[in-house]
N, C-alpha and C. Protein backbone atom coordinates (compact mmCIF):
# COMPACT_ATOMS: atom_id res chain seq x y z
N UNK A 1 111.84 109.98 77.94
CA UNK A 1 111.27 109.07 78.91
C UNK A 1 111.71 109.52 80.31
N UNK A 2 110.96 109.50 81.47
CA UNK A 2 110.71 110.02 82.65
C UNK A 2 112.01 108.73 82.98
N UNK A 3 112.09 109.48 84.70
CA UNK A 3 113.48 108.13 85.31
C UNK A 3 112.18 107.53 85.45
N UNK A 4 111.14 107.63 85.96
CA UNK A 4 110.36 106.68 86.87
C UNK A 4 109.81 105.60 85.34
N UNK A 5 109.25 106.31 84.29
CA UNK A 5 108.80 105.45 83.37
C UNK A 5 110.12 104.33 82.96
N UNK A 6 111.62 104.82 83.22
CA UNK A 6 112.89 104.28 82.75
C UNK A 6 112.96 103.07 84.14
N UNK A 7 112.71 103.76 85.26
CA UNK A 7 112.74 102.34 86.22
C UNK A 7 111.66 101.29 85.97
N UNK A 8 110.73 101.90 85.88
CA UNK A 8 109.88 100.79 85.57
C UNK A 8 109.61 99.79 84.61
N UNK A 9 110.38 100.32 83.49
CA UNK A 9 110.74 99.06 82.47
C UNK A 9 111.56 98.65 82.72
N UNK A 10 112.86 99.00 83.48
CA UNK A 10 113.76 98.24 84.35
C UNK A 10 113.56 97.12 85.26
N UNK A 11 112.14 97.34 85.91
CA UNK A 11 111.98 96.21 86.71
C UNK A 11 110.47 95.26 85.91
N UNK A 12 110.06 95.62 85.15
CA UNK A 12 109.47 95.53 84.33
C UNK A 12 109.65 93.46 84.21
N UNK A 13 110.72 92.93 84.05
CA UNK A 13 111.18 91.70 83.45
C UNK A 13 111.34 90.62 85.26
N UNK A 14 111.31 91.56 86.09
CA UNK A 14 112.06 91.30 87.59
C UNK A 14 110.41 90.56 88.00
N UNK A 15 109.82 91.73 88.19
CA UNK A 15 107.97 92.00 88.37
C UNK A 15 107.15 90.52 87.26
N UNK A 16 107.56 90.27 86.47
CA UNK A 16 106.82 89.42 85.61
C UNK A 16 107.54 87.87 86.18
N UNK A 17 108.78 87.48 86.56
CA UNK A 17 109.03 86.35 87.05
C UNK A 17 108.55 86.60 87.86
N UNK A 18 108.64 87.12 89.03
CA UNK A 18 108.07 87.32 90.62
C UNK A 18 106.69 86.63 90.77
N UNK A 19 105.66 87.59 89.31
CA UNK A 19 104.60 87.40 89.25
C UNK A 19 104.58 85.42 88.60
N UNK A 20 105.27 85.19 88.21
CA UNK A 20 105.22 83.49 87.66
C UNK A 20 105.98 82.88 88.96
N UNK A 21 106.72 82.85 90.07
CA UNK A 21 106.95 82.19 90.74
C UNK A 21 105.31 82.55 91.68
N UNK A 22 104.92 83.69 91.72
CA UNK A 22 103.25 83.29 92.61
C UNK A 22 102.60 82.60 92.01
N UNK A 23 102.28 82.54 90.82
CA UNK A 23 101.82 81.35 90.47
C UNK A 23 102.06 80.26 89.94
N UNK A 24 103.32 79.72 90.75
CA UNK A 24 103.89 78.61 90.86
C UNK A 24 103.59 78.19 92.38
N UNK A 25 103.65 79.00 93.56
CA UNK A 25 103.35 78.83 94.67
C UNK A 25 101.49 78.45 94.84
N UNK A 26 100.83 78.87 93.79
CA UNK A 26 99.27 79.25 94.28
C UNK A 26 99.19 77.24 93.13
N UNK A 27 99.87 77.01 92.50
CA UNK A 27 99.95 75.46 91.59
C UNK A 27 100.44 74.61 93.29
N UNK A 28 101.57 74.97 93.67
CA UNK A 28 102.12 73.63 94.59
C UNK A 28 101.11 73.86 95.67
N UNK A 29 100.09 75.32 96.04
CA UNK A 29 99.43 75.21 97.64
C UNK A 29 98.36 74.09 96.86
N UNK A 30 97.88 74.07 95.75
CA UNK A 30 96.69 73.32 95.17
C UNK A 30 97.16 71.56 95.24
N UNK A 31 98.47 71.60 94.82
CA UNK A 31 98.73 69.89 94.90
C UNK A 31 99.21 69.84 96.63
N UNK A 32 98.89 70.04 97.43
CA UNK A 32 99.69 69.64 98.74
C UNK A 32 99.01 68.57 99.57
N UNK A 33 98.36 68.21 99.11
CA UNK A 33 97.51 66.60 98.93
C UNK A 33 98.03 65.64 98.38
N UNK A 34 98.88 65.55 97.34
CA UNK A 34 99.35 65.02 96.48
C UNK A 34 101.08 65.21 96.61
N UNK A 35 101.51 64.07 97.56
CA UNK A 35 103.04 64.48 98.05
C UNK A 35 104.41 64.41 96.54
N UNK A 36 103.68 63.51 95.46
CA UNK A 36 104.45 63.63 94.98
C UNK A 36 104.46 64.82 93.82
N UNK A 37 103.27 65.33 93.74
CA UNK A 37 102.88 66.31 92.84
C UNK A 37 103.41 67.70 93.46
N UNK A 38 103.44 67.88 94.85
CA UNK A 38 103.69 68.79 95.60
C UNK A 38 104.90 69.04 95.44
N UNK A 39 106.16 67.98 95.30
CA UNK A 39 107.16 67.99 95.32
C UNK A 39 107.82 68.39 94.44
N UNK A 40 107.10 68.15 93.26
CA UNK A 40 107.68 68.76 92.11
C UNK A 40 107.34 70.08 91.82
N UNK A 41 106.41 70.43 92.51
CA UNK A 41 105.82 71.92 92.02
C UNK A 41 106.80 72.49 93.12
N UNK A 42 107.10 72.75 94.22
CA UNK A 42 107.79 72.88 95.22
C UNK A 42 109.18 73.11 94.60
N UNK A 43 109.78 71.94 94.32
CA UNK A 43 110.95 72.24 93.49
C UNK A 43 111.00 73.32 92.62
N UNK A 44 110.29 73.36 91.81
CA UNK A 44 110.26 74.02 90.47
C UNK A 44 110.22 75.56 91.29
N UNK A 45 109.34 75.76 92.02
CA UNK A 45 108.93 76.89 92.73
C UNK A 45 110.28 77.50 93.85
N UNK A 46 111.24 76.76 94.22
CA UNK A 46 112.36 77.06 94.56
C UNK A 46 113.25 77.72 93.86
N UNK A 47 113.92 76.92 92.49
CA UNK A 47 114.46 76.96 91.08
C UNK A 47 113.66 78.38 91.05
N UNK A 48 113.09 78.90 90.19
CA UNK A 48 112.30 79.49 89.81
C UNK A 48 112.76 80.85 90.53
N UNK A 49 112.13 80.98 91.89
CA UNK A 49 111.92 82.07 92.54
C UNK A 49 113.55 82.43 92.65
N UNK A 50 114.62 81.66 92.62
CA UNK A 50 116.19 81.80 92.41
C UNK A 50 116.43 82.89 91.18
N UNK A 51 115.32 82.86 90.10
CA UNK A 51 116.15 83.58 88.89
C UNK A 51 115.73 84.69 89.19
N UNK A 52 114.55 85.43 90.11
CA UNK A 52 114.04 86.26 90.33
C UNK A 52 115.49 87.96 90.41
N UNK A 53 116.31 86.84 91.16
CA UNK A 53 117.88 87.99 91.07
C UNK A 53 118.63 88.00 89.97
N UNK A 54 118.50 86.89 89.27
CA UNK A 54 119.00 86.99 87.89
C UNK A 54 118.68 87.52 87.03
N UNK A 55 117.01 87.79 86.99
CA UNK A 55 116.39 88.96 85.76
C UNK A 55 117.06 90.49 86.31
N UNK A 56 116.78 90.11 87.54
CA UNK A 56 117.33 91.68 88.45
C UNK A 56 118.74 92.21 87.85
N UNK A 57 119.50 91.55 88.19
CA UNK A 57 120.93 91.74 88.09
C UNK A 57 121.38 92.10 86.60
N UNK A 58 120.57 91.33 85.65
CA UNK A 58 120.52 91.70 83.84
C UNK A 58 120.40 93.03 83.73
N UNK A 59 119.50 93.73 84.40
CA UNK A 59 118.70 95.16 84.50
C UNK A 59 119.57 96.29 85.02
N UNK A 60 120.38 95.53 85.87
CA UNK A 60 121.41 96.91 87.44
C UNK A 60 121.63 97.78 86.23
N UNK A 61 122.26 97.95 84.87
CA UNK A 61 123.01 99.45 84.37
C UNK A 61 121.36 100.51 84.06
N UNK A 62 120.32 99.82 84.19
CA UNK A 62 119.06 100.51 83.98
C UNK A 62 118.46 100.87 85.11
N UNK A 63 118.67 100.75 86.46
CA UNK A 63 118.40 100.78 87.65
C UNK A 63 119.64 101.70 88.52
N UNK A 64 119.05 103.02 89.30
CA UNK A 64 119.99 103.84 89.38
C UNK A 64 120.64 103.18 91.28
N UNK A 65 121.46 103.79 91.39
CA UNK A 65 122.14 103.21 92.65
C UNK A 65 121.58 101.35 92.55
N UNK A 66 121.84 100.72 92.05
CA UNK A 66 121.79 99.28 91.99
C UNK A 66 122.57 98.67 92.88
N UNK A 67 123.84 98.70 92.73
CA UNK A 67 124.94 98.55 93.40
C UNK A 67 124.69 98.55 94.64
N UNK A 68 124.57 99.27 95.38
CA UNK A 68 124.56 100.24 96.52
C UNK A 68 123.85 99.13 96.96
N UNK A 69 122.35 99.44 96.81
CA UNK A 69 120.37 99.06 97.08
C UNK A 69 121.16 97.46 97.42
N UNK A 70 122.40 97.04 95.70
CA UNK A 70 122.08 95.07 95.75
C UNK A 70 122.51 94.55 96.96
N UNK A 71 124.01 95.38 97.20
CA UNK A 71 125.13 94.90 98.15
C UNK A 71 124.03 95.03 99.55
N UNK A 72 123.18 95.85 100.02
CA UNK A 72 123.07 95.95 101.07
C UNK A 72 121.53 94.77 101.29
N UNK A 73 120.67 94.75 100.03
CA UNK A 73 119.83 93.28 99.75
C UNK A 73 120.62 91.93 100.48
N UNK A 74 122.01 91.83 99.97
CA UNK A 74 122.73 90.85 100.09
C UNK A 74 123.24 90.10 101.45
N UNK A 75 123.55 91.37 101.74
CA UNK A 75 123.74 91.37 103.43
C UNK A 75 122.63 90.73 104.13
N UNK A 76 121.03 91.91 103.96
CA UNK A 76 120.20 91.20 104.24
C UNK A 76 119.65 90.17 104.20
N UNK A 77 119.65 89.72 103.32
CA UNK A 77 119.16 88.43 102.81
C UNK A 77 120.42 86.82 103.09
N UNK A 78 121.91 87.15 103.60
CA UNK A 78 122.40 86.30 104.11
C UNK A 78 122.49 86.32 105.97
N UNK A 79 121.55 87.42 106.15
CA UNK A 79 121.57 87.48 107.80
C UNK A 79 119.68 87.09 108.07
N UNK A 80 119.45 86.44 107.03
CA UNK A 80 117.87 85.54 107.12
C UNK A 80 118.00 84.01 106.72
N UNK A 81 117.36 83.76 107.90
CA UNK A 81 117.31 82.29 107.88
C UNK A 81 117.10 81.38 106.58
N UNK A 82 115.66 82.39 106.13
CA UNK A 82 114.91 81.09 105.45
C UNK A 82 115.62 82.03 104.14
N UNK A 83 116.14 83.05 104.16
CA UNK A 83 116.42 83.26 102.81
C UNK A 83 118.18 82.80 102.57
N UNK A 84 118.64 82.58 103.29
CA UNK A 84 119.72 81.65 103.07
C UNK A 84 119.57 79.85 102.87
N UNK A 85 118.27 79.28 103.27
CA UNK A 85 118.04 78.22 103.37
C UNK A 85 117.20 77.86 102.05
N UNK A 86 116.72 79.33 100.96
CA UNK A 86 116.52 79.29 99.91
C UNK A 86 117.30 79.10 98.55
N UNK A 87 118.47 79.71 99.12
CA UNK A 87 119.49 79.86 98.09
C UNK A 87 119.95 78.26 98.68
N UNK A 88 120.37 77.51 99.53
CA UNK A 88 121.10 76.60 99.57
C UNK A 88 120.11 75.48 99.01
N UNK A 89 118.79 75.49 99.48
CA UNK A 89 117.61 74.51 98.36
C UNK A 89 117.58 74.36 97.25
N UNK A 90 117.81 75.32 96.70
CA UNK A 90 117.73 75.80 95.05
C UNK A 90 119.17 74.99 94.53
N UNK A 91 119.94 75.32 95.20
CA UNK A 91 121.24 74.58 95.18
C UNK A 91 121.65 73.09 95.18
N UNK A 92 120.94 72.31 96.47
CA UNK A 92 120.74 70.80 96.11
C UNK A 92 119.98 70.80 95.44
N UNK A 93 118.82 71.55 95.35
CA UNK A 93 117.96 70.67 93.67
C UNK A 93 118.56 70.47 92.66
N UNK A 94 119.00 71.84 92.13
CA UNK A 94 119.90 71.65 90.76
C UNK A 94 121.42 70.75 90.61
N UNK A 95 121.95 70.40 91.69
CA UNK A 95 122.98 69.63 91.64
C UNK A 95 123.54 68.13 92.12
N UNK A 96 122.60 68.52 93.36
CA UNK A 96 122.18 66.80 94.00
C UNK A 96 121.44 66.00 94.24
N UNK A 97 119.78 66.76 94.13
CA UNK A 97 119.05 65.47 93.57
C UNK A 97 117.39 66.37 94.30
N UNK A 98 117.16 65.67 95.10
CA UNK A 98 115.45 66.56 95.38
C UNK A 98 115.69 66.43 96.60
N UNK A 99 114.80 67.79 97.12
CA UNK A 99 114.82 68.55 98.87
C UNK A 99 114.09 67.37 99.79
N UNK A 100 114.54 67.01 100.76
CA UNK A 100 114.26 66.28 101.39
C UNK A 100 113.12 66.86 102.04
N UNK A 101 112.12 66.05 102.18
CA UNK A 101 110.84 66.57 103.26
C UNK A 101 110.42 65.69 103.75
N UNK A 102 109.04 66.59 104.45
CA UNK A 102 108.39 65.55 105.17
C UNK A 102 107.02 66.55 105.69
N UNK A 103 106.03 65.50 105.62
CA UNK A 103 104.38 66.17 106.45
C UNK A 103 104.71 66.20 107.71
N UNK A 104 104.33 67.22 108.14
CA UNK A 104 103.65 66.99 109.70
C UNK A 104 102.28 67.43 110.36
N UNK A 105 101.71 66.98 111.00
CA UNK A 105 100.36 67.35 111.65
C UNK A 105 99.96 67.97 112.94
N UNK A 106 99.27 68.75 113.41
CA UNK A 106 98.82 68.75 114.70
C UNK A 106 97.55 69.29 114.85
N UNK A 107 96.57 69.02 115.79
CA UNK A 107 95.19 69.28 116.03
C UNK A 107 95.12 70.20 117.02
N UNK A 108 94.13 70.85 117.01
CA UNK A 108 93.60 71.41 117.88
C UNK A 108 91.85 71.54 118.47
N UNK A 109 91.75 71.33 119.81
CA UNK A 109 90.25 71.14 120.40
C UNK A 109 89.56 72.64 120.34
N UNK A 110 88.81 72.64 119.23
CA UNK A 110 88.10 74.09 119.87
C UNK A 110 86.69 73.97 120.32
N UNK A 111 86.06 75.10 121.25
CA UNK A 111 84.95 74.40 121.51
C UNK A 111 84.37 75.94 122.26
N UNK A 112 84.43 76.75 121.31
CA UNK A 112 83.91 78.01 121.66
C UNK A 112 84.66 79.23 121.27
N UNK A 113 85.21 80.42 121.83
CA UNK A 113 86.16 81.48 121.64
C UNK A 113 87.11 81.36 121.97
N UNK A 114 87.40 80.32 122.78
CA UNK A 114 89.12 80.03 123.08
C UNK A 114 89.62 78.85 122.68
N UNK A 115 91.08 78.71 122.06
CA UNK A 115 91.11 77.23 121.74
C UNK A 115 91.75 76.67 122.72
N UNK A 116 91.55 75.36 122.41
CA UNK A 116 91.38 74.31 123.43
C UNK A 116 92.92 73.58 123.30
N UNK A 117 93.16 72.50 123.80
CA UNK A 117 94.41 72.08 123.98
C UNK A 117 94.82 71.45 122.47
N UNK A 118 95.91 72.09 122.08
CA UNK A 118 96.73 71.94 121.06
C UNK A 118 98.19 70.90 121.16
N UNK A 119 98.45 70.35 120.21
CA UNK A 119 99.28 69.48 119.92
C UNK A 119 100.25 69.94 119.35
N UNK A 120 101.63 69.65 119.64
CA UNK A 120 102.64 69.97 118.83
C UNK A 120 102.67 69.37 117.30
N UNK A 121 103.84 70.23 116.63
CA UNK A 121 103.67 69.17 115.33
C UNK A 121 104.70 67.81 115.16
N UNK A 122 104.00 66.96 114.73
CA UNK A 122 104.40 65.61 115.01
C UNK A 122 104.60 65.12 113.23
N UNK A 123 105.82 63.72 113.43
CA UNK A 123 105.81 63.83 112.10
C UNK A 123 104.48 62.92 111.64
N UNK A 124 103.90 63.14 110.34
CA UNK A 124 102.56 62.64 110.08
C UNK A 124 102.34 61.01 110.15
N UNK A 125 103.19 60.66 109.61
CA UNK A 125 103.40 58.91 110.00
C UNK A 125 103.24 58.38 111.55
N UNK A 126 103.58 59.94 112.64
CA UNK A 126 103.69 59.40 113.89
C UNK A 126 101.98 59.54 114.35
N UNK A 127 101.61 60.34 113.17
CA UNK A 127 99.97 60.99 114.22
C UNK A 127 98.90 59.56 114.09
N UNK A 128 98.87 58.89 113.51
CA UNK A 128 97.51 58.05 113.26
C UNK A 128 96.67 58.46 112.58
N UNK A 129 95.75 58.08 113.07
CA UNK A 129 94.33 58.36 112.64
C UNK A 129 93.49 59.14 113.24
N UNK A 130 92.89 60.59 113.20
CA UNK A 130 92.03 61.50 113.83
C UNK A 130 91.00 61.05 115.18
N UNK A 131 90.88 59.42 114.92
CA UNK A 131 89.95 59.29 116.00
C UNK A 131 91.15 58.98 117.00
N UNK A 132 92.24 58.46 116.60
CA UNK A 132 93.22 58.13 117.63
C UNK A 132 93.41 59.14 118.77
N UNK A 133 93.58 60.37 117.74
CA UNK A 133 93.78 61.83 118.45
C UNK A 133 92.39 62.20 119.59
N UNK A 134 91.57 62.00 119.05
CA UNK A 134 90.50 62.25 119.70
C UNK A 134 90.41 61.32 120.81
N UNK A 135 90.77 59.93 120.89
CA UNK A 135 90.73 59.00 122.22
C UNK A 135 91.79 59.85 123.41
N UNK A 136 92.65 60.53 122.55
CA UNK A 136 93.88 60.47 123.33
C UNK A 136 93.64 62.03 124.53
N UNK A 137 92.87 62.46 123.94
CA UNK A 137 92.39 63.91 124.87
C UNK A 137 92.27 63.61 126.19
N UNK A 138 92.52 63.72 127.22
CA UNK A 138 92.18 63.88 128.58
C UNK A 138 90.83 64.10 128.85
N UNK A 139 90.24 63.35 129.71
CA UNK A 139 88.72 63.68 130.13
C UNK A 139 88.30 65.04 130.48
N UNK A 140 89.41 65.46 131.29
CA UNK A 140 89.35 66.76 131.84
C UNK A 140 88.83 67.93 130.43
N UNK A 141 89.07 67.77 129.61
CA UNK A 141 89.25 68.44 128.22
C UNK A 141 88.02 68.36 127.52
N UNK A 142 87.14 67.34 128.11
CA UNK A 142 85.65 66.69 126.98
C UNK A 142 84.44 66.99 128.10
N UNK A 143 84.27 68.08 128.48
CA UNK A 143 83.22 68.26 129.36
C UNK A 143 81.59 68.00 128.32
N UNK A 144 80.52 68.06 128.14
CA UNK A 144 79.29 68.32 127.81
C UNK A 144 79.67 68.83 126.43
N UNK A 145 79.44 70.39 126.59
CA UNK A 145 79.75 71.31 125.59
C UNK A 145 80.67 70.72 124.83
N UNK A 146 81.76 70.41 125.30
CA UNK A 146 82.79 70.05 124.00
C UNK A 146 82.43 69.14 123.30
N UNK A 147 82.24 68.06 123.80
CA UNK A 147 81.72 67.22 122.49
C UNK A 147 80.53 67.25 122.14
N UNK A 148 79.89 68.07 122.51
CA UNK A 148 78.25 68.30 121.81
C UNK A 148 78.56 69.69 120.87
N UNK A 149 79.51 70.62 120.81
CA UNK A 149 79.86 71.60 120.14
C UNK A 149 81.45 71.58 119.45
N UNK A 150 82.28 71.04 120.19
CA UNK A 150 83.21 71.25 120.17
C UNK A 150 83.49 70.46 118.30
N UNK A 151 85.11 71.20 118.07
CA UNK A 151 85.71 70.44 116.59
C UNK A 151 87.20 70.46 116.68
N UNK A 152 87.27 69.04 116.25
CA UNK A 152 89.04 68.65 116.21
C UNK A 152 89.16 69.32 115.37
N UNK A 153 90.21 70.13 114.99
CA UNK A 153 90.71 70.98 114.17
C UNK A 153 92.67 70.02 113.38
N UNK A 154 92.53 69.93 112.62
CA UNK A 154 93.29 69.51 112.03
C UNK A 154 94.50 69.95 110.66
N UNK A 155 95.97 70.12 110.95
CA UNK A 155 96.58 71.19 110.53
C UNK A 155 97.77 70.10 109.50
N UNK A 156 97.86 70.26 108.32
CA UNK A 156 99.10 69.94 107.71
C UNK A 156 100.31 71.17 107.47
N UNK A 157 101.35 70.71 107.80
CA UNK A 157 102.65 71.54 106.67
C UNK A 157 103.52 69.91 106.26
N UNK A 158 103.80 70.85 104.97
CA UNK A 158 105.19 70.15 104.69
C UNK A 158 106.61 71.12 105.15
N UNK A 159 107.62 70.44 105.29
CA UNK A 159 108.87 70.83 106.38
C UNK A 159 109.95 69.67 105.68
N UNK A 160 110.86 71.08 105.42
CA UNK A 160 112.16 70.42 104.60
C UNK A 160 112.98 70.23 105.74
N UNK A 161 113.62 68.83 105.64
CA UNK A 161 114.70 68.61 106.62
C UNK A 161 115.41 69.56 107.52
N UNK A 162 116.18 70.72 106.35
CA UNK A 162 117.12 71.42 106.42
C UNK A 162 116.62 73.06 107.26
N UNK A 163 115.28 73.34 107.04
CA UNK A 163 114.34 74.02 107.88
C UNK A 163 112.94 73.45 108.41
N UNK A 164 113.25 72.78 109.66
CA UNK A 164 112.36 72.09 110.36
C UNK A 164 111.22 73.01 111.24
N UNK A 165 111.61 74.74 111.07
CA UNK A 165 110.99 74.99 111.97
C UNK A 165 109.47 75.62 111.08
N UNK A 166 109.83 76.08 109.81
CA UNK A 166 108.86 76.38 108.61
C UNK A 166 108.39 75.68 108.41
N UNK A 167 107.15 75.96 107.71
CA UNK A 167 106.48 75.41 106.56
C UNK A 167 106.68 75.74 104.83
N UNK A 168 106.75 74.61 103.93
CA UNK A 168 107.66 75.15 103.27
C UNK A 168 107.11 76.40 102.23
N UNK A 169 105.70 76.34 102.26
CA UNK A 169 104.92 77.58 101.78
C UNK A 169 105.09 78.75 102.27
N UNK A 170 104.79 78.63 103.51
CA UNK A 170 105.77 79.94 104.31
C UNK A 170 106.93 80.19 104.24
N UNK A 171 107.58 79.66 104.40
CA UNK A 171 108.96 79.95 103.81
C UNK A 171 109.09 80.69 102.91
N UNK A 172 108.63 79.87 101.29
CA UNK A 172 108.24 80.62 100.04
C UNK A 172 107.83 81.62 99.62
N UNK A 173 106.74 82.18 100.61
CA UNK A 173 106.46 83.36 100.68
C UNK A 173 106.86 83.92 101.64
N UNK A 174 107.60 83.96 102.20
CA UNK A 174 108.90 84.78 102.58
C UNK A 174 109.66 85.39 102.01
N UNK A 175 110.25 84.37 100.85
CA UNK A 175 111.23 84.55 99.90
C UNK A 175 110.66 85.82 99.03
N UNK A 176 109.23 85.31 98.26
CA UNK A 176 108.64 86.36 97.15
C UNK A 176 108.59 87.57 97.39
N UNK A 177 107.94 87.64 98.88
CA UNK A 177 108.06 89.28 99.81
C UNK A 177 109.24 89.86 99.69
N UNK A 178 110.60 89.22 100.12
CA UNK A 178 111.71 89.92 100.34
C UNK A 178 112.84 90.13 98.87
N UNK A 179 112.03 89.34 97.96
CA UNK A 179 113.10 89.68 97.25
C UNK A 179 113.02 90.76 96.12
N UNK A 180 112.03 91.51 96.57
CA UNK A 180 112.43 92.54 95.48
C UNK A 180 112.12 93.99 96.60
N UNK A 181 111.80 93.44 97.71
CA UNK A 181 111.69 95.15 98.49
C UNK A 181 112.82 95.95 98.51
N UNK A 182 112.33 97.24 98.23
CA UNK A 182 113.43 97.88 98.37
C UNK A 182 113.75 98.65 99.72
């Protein structure tokens, strides 16, 4: 057997979770309508994408310079935000109870090739109701064209306490990207 055919059944077990935490991520983008359905897929999809180093690490005596490649993964991956804020998620789930979150929203006016005045993200309980948003525009902002063409554009994430500046899908796929590059 070739090294390359020998690495590749090496990562062989790494590649097949990886591939089940994406579709654990492509299950929670489908419930994100559904806060409490989301939450659990979310969870699970945290958990989950955690063992991704654990199939890895089973494998290191079949994987050449392992060592070397893990220690310097490690480094990387504790000098990243969201991938330290992964390992510590994974961590209150399994020991203290479920990741705290929360929706947030913000719109945007478009009304041709450039967009129009945008909203920060607000928490969703604070936004109202879409027409609210729409009263609240400045005149200056609603010429003719815009409201004869123009469209409120309307944006959800969910956002874990503990990383307020993500979304927690993004995040997630953050995680899937980085954890097996070499």
């Amino acid at each position: 057997m070739s090294d390359a055919t020998e690495l590749h059944h090496a990562l062989a077990p790494a590649y097949a979770r990886l591939e089940q935490v994406r579709a654990i991520w492509v299950d929670a983008s489908k419930k994100y309508f559904e806060p409490a359905s989301f939450q659990i897929a979310l969870q699970h999809l945290i958990t989950t994408s955690r063992t991704v180093s654990f199939v890895l690490q089973k494998q290191k005596a079949n994987i050449p310079n392992f060592d070397d490649w893990y220690e310097r993964k490690q480094l990387d991956w504790r000098a990243d935000d969201v991938m330290r804020w992964a390992v510590n998620a994974r961590n209150t789930i399994e020991k203290i109870g479920d990741l705290e979150t929360y929706s947030e929203v913000r719109a945007t006016l478009i009304a041709g090739h450039v967009l129009g005045p945008e909203s920060i993200w607000v928490p969703e309980q604070k936004f109202g109701l879409p027409i609210d948003f729409l009263k609240s525009i400045p005149t200056k902002y609603l010429s003719a064209h815009v409201v004869a063409h123009g469209h409120l554009i309307l944006e959800r994430r969910w956002v874990a306490n503990t990383l307020p500046a993500h979304g927690l899908l993004e995040a997630m796929s953050h995680v899937m990207q980085n954890s097996l590059r070499r």
